[in-house]
Each structure stands twice: as structure tokens, then as C-alpha cells.
C-alpha atoms as a PDB file:
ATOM      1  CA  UNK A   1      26.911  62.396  35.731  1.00  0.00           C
ATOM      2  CA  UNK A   2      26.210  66.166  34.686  1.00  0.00           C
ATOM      3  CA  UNK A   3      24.322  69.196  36.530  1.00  0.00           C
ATOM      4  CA  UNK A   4      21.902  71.383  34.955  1.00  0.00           C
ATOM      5  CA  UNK A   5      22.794  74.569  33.701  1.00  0.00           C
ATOM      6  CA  UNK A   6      21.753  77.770  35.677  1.00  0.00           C
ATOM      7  CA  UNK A   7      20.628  81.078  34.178  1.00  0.00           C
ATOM      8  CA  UNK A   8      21.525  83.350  36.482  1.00  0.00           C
ATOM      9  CA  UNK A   9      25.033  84.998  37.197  1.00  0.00           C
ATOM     10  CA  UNK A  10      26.456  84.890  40.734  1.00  0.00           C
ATOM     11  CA  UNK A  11      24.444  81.917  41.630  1.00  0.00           C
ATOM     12  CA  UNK A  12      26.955  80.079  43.982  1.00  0.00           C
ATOM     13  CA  UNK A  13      24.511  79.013  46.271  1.00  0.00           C
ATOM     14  CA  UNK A  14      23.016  76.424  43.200  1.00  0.00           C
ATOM     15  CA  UNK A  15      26.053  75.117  42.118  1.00  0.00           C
ATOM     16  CA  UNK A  16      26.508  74.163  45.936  1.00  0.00           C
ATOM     17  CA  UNK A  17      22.671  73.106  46.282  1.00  0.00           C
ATOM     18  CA  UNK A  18      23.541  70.687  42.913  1.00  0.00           C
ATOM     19  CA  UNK A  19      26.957  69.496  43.823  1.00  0.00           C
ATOM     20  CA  UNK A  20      24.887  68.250  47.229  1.00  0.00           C
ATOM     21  CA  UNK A  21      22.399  66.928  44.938  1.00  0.00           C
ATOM     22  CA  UNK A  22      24.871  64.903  43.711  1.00  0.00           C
ATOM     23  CA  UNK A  23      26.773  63.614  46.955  1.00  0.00           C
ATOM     24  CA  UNK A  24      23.508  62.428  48.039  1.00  0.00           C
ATOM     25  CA  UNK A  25      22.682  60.686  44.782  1.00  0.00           C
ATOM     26  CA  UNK A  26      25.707  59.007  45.053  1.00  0.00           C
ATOM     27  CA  UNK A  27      28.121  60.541  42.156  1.00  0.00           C
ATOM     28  CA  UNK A  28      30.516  61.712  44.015  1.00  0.00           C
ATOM     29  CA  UNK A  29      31.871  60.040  46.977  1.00  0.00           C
ATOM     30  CA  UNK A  30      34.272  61.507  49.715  1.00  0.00           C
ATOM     31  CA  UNK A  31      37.981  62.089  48.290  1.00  0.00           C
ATOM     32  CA  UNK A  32      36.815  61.869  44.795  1.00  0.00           C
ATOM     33  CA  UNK A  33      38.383  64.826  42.272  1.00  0.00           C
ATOM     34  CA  UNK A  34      35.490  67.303  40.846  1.00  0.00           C
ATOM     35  CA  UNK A  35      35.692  68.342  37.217  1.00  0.00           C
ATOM     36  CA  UNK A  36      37.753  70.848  36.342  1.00  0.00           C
ATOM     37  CA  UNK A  37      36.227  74.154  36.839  1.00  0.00           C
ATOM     38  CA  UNK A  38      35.561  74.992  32.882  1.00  0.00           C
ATOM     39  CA  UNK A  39      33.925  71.745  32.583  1.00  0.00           C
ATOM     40  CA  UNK A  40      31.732  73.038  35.709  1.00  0.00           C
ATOM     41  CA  UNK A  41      31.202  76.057  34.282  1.00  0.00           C
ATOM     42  CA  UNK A  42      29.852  74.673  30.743  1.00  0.00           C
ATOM     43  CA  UNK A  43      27.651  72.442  32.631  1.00  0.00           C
ATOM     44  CA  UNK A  44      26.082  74.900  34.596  1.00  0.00           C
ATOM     45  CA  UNK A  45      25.759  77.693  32.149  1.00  0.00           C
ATOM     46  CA  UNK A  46      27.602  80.218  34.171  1.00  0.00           C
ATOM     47  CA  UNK A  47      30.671  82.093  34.180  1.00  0.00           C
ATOM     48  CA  UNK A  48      34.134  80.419  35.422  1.00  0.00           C
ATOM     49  CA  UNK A  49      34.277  83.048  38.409  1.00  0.00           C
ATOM     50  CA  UNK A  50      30.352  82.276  39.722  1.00  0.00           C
ATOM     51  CA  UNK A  51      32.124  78.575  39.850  1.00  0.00           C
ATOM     52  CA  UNK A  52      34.865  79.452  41.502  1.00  0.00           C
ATOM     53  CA  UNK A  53      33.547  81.328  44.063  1.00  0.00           C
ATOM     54  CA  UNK A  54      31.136  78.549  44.685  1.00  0.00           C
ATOM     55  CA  UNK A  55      34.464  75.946  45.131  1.00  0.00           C
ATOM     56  CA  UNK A  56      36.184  79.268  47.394  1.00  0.00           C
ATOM     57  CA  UNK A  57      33.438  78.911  49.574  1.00  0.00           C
ATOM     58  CA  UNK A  58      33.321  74.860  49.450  1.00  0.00           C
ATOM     59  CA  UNK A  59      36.522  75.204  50.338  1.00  0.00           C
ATOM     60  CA  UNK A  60      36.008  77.899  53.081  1.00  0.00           C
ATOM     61  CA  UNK A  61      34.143  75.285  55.022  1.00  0.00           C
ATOM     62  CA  UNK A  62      35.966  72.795  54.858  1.00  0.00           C
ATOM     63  CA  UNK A  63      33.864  70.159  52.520  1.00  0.00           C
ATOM     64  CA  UNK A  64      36.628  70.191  49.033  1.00  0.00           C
ATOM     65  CA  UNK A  65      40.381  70.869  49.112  1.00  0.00           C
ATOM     66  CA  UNK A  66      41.948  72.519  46.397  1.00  0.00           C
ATOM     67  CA  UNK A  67      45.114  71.165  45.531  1.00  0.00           C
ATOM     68  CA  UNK A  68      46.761  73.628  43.127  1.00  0.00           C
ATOM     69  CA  UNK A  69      47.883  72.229  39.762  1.00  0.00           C
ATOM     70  CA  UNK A  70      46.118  68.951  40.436  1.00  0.00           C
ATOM     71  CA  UNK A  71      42.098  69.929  41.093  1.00  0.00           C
ATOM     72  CA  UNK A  72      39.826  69.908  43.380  1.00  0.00           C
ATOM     73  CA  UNK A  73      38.936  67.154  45.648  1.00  0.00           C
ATOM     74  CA  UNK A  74      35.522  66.069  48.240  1.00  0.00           C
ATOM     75  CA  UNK A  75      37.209  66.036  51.791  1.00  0.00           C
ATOM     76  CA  UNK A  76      37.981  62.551  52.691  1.00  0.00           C
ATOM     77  CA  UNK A  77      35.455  62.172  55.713  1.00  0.00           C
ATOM     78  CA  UNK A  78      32.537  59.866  55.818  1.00  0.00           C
ATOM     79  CA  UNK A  79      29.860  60.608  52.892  1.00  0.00           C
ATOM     80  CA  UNK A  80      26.945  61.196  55.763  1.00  0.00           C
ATOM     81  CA  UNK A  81      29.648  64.188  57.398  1.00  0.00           C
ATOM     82  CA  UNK A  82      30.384  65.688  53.654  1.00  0.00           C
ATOM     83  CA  UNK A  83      26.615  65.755  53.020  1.00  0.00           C
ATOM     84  CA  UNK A  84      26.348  67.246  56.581  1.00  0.00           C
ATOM     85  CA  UNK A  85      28.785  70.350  55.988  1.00  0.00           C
ATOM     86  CA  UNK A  86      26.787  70.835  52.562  1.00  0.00           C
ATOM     87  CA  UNK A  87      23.517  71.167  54.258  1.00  0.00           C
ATOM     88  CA  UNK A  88      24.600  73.654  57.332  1.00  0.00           C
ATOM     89  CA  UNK A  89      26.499  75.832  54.934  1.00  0.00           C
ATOM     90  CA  UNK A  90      23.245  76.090  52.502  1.00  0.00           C
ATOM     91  CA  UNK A  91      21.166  76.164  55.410  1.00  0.00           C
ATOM     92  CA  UNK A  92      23.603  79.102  56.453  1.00  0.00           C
ATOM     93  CA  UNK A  93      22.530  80.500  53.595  1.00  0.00           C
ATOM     94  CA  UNK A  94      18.788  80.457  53.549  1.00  0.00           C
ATOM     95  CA  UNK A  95      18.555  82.015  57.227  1.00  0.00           C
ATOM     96  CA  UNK A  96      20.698  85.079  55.349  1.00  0.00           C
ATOM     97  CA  UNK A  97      17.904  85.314  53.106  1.00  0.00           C
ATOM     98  CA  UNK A  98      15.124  85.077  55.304  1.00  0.00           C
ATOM     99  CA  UNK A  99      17.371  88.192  57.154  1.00  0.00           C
ATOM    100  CA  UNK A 100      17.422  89.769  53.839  1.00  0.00           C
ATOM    101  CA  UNK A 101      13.760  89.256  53.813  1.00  0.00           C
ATOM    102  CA  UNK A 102      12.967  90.912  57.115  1.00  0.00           C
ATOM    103  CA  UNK A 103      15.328  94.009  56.017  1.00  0.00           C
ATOM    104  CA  UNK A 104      13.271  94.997  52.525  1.00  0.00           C
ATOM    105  CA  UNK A 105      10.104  94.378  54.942  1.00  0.00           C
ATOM    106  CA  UNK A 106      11.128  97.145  57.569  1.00  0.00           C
ATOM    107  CA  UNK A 107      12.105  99.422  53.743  1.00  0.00           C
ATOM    108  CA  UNK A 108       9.409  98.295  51.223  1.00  0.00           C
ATOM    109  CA  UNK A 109       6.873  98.634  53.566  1.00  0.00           C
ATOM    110  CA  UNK A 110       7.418 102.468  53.960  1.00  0.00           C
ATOM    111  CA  UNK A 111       8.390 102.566  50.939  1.00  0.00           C
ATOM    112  CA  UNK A 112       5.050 101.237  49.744  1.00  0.00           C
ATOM    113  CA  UNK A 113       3.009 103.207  52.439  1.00  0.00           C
ATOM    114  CA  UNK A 114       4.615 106.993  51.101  1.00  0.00           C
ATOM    115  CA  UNK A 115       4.623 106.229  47.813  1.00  0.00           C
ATOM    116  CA  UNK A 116       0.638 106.334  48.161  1.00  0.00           C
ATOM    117  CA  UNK A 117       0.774 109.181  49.528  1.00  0.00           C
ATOM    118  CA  UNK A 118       3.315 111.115  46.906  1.00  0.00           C
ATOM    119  CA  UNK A 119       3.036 108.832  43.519  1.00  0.00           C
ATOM    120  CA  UNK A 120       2.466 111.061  40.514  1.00  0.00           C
ATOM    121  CA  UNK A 121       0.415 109.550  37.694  1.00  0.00           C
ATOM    122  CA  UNK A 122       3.735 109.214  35.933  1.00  0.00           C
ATOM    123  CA  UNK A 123       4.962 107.038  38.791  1.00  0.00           C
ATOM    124  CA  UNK A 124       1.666 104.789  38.831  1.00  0.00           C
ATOM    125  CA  UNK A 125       2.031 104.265  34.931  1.00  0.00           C
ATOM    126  CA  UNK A 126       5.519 103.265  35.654  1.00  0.00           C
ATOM    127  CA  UNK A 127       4.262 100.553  38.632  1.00  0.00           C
ATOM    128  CA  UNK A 128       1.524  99.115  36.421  1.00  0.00           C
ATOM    129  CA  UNK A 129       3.869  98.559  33.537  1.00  0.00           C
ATOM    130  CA  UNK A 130       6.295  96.826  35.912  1.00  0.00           C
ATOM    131  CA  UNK A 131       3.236  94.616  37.479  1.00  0.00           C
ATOM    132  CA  UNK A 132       1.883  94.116  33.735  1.00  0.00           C
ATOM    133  CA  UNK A 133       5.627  92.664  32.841  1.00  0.00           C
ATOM    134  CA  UNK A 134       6.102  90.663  35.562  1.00  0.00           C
ATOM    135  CA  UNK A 135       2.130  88.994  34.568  1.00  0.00           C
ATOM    136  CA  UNK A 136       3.292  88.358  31.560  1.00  0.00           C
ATOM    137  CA  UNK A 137       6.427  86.397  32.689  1.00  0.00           C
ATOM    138  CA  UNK A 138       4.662  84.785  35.483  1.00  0.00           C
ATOM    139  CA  UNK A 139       2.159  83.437  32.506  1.00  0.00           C
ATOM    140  CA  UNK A 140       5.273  82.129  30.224  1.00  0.00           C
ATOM    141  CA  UNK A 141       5.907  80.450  33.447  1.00  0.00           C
ATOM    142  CA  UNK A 142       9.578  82.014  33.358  1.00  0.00           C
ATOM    143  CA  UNK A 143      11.631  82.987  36.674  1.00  0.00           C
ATOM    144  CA  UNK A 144      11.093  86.838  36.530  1.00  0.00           C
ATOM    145  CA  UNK A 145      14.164  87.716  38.878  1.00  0.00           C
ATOM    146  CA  UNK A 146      14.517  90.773  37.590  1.00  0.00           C
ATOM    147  CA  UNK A 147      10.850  91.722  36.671  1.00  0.00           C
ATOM    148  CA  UNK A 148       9.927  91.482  40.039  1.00  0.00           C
ATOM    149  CA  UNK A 149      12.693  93.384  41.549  1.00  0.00           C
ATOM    150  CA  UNK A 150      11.657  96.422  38.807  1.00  0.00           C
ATOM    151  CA  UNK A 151       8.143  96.330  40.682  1.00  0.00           C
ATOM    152  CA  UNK A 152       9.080  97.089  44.071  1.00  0.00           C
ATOM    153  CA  UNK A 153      11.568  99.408  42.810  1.00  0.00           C
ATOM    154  CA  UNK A 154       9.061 101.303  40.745  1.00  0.00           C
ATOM    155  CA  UNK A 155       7.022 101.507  44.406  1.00  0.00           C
ATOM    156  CA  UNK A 156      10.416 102.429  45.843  1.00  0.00           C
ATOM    157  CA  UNK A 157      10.667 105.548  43.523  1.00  0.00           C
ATOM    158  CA  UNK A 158       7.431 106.784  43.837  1.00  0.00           C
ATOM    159  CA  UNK A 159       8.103 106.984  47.975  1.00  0.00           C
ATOM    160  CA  UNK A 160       9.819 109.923  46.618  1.00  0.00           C
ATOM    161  CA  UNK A 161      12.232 109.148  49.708  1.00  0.00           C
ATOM    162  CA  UNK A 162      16.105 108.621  47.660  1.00  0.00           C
ATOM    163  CA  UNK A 163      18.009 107.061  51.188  1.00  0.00           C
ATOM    164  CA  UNK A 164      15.214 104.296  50.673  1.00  0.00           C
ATOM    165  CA  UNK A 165      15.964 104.023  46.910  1.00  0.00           C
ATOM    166  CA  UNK A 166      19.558 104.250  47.443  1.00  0.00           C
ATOM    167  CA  UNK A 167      19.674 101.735  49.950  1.00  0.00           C
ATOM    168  CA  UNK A 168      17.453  98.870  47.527  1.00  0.00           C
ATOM    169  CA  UNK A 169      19.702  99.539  45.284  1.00  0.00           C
ATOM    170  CA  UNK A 170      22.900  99.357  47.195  1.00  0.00           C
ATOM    171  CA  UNK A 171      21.663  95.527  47.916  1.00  0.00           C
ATOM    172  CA  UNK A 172      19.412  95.165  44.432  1.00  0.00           C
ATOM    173  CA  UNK A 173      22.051  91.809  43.752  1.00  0.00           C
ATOM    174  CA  UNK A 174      21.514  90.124  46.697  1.00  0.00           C
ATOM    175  CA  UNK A 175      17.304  90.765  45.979  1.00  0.00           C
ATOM    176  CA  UNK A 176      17.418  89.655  42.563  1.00  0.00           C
ATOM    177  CA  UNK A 177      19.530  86.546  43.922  1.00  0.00           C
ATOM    178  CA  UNK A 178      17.221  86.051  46.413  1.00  0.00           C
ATOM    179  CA  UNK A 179      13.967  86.555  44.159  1.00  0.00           C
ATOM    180  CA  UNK A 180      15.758  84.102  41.811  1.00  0.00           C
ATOM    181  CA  UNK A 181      16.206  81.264  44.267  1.00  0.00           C
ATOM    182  CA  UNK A 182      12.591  81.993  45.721  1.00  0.00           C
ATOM    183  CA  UNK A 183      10.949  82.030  42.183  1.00  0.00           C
ATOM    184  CA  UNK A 184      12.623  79.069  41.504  1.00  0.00           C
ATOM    185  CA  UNK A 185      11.443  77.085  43.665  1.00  0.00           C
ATOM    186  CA  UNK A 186       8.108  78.540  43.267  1.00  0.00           C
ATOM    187  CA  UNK A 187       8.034  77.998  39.814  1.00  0.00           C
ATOM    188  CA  UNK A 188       7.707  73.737  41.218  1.00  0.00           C
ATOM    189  CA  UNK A 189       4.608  74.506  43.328  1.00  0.00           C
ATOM    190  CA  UNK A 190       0.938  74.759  41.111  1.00  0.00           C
ATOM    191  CA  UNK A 191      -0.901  77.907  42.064  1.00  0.00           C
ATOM    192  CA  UNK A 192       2.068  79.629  43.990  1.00  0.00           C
ATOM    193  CA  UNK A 193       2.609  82.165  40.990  1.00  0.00           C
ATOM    194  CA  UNK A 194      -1.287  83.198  41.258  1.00  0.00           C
ATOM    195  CA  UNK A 195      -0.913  83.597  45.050  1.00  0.00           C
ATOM    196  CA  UNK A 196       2.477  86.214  44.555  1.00  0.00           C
ATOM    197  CA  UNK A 197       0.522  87.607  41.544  1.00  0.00           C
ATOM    198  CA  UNK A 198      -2.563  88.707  43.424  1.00  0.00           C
ATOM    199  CA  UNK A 199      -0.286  90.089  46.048  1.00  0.00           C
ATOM    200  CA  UNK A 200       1.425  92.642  43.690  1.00  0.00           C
ATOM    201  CA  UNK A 201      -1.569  93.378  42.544  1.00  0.00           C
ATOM    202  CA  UNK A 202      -3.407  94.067  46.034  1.00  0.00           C
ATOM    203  CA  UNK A 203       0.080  96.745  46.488  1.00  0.00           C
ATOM    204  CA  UNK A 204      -0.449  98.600  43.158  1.00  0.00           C
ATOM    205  CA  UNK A 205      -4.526  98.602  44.197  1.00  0.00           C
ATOM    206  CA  UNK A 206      -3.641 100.863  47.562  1.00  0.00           C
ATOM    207  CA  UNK A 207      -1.105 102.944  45.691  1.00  0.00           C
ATOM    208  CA  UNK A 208      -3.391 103.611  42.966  1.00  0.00           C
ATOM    209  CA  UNK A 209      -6.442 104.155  45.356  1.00  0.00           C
ATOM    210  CA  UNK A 210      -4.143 106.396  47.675  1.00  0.00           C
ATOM    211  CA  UNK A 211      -4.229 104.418  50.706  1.00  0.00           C
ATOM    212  CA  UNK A 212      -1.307 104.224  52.417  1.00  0.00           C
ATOM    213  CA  UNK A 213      -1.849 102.439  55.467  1.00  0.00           C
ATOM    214  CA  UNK A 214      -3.594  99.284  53.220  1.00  0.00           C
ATOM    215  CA  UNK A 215      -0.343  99.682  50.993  1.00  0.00           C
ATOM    216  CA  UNK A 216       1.466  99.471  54.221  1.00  0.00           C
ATOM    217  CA  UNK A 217       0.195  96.529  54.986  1.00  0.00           C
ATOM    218  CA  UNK A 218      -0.061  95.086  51.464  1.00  0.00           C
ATOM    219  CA  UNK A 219       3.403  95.418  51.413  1.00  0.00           C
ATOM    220  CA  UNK A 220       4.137  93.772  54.723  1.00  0.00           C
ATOM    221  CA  UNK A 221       1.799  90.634  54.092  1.00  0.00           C
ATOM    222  CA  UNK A 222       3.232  90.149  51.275  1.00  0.00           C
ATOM    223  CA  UNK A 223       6.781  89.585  52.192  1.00  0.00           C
ATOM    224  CA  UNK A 224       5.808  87.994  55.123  1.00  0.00           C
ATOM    225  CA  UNK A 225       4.422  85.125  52.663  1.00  0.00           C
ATOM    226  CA  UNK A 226       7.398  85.375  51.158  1.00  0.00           C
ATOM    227  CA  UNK A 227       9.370  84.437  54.632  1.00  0.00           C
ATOM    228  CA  UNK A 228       7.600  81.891  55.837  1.00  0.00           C
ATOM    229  CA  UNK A 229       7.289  80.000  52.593  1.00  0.00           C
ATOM    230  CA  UNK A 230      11.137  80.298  52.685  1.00  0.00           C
ATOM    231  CA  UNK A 231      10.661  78.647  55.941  1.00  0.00           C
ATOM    232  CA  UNK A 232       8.715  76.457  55.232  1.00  0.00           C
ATOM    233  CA  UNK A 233      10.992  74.937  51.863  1.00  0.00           C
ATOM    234  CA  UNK A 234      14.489  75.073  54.773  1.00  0.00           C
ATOM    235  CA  UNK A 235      12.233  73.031  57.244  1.00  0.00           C
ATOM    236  CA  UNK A 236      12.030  70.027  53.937  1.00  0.00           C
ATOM    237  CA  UNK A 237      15.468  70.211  53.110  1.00  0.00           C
END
């Protein structure tokens, strides 16, 4: 048995969606003794403290206990009830990002709608270098976490409004988390990466043209797709 390794830091919400994976698959059974947390940790390509605060919150809910000096163990309850616990805490987690979602909407959207009104030329060079990087990823078919998160940032800046700055920023991991799980998954459906494409470029299009109220609204539909595709991938789990 053995997970696949994850490329991105913090990721706790993976290592729980594998270590499901793998309870469901059959690999581990109720009462059975994980690996050790460095083995984890090699497996998964992340750092031994992403791991552990995966198994903290495992723990948290009930579905492993950690018995100090010995390891850490599945719960002994029915298979069917561990898989249960698994699912409502990662479901848990997905209606935190869809809340996460609906928070950069009521920011972003502003954000988007004054910074065509107030973007210098400076500013627009900046947001069509960001939207040129993040084309370029998207086309090596790679993740782009981060690439997309400099994009709305770059719109962010040019709202010339810092509390709206200051606050993406203040919560710029849990985006980039959130981006990373959603372009994940994304990255398994043919055509979705033209679809978010077209919609970053329909944003820079108002800013550039100076049209606030379509950025606005650019802005808006676009994380809106973003939400209820998020909905729609919770709904299959």
C-alpha cells in the first residue's frame, strides 16, 4: 500500500482525502496501526508537521487514536462508521471553502470593479503578466496555485483600496489552499482549464477597457463558477 506524494505544503485536507481513499479501498481496516509519521511524510512529499496536523485533526474527531510511544491507530468501530467520520469531517471541510469562496466574492468583486476605475498602465502591465503566467501553466497542464492567486492579487492592487489588499492577504494561505484543491481537481476534467482561462481573461478585458461594472460582474461570475463546481464535485463524493 503507499499514497501519492503531494506538492503542496499545509495540505492536511489530502492526506485525510487519501488516507479515506484507502479505508475504502480496503488497506486499512478499523484498529489497524498507520505508518509512522516520517514514513507518511516521505510518501506524501510533505513536511512531518503538514502530517501531523493532518493525524491532530484525525484525531480531533475521533476517527485514529494516538497512543504515545506506540503509533497511531484507526478507531476500532465498524469500517462503514470510520469511513463515515472521514467523509463528514472532509465534507466539513469543503462547505469552509465554498464559505471562503463567497467571502473573496463580496472582496474581489470590488476589488475588480475599482481597480477599473483607478488601474494605472503600470498596474494593467502587472495583471496581464500575471494572466500571461498563469496561460502558460494552465498549457503545461500544471496546478498554478500560486499563479492564480498573483492574478487576482494584481486586480486587488490596482483597486488602489489597501484594507482590501490587506485583508487577501491576511487569508492569501487559505486561497492558495483552496485554489490548489480546486485546480486539482480541475486539472481531471477536459476543457475545465479553457473555461477558468477565458474567465480571467473576460476580468483583465473590463479592467483594461475601463469598465467597471462588466469587471464587477466578470469578477462575480467567475467565482460563482468556481462555487458551484465545488458543489457540484461535494455532491459526488
Amino acid at each position: 500500500m503507499s499514497f501519492n506524494p503531494i506538492k503542496k505544503d499545509r495540505a492536511s485536507k489530502i492526506v485525510i482525502e487519501q488516507i479515506k481513499n484507502a479505508v475504502q479501498k480496503g488497506e486499512f481496516s478499523p484498529g489497524d496501526k498507520l505508518p509512522p509519521e516520517r514514513d507518511l511524510a516521505k510518501q506524501f512529499s510533505l513536511s512531518r508537521g503538514v502530517v501531523r496536523e493532518a493525524i491532530s485533526v484525525l484525531e480531533s474527531k475521533g476517527v485514529v487514536e494516538v497512543k504515545p510511544g506506540i503509533g497511531v491507530f484507526l478507531v476500532t468501530n465498524e469500517q462503514e462508521e470510520v469511513f463515515q467520520l472521514l467523509n463528514a469531517l472532509l465534507e466539513n471541510e469543503d462547505s469552509s471553502l465554498i464559505e471562503l469562496l463567497e467571502l473573496r466574492q463580496s472582496i474581489e468583486s470590488q476589488a475588480a470593479y475599482y481597480a477599473a476605475e483607478r488601474r494605472s498602465k503600470k498596474e494593467l502591465d502587472k495583471i496581464k503578466a500575471a494572466l500571461d503566467k498563469l496561460e502558460s501553466c494552465f498549457e503545461k497542464g500544471r496546478v498554478a496555485a500560486e499563479e492564480d492567486f498573483e492574478f487576482h492579487m494584481a486586480v486587488a492592487e490596482a483597486s488602489h483600496n489597501s484594507m482590501m489588499v490587506h485583508t487577501l492577504r491576511l487569508i492569501s494561505d487559505y486561497i492558495i489552499n483552496g485554489l490548489y484543491e480546486s485546480r486539482t481537481d480541475a486539472l481531471m476534467i477536459p476543457g475545465q482549464d479553457e473555461i477558468a482561462m477565458d474567465e480571467h481573461k473576460r476580468i483583465y478585458a473590463a479592467i483594461k477597457d475601463m469598465d467597471p461594472v462588466r469587471a464587477h460582474k466578470e469578477m462575480i461570475t467567475h467565482l460563482e463558477n468556481v462555487k458551484k463546481y465545488r458543489s457540484v464535485l461535494n455532491r459526488k463524493r
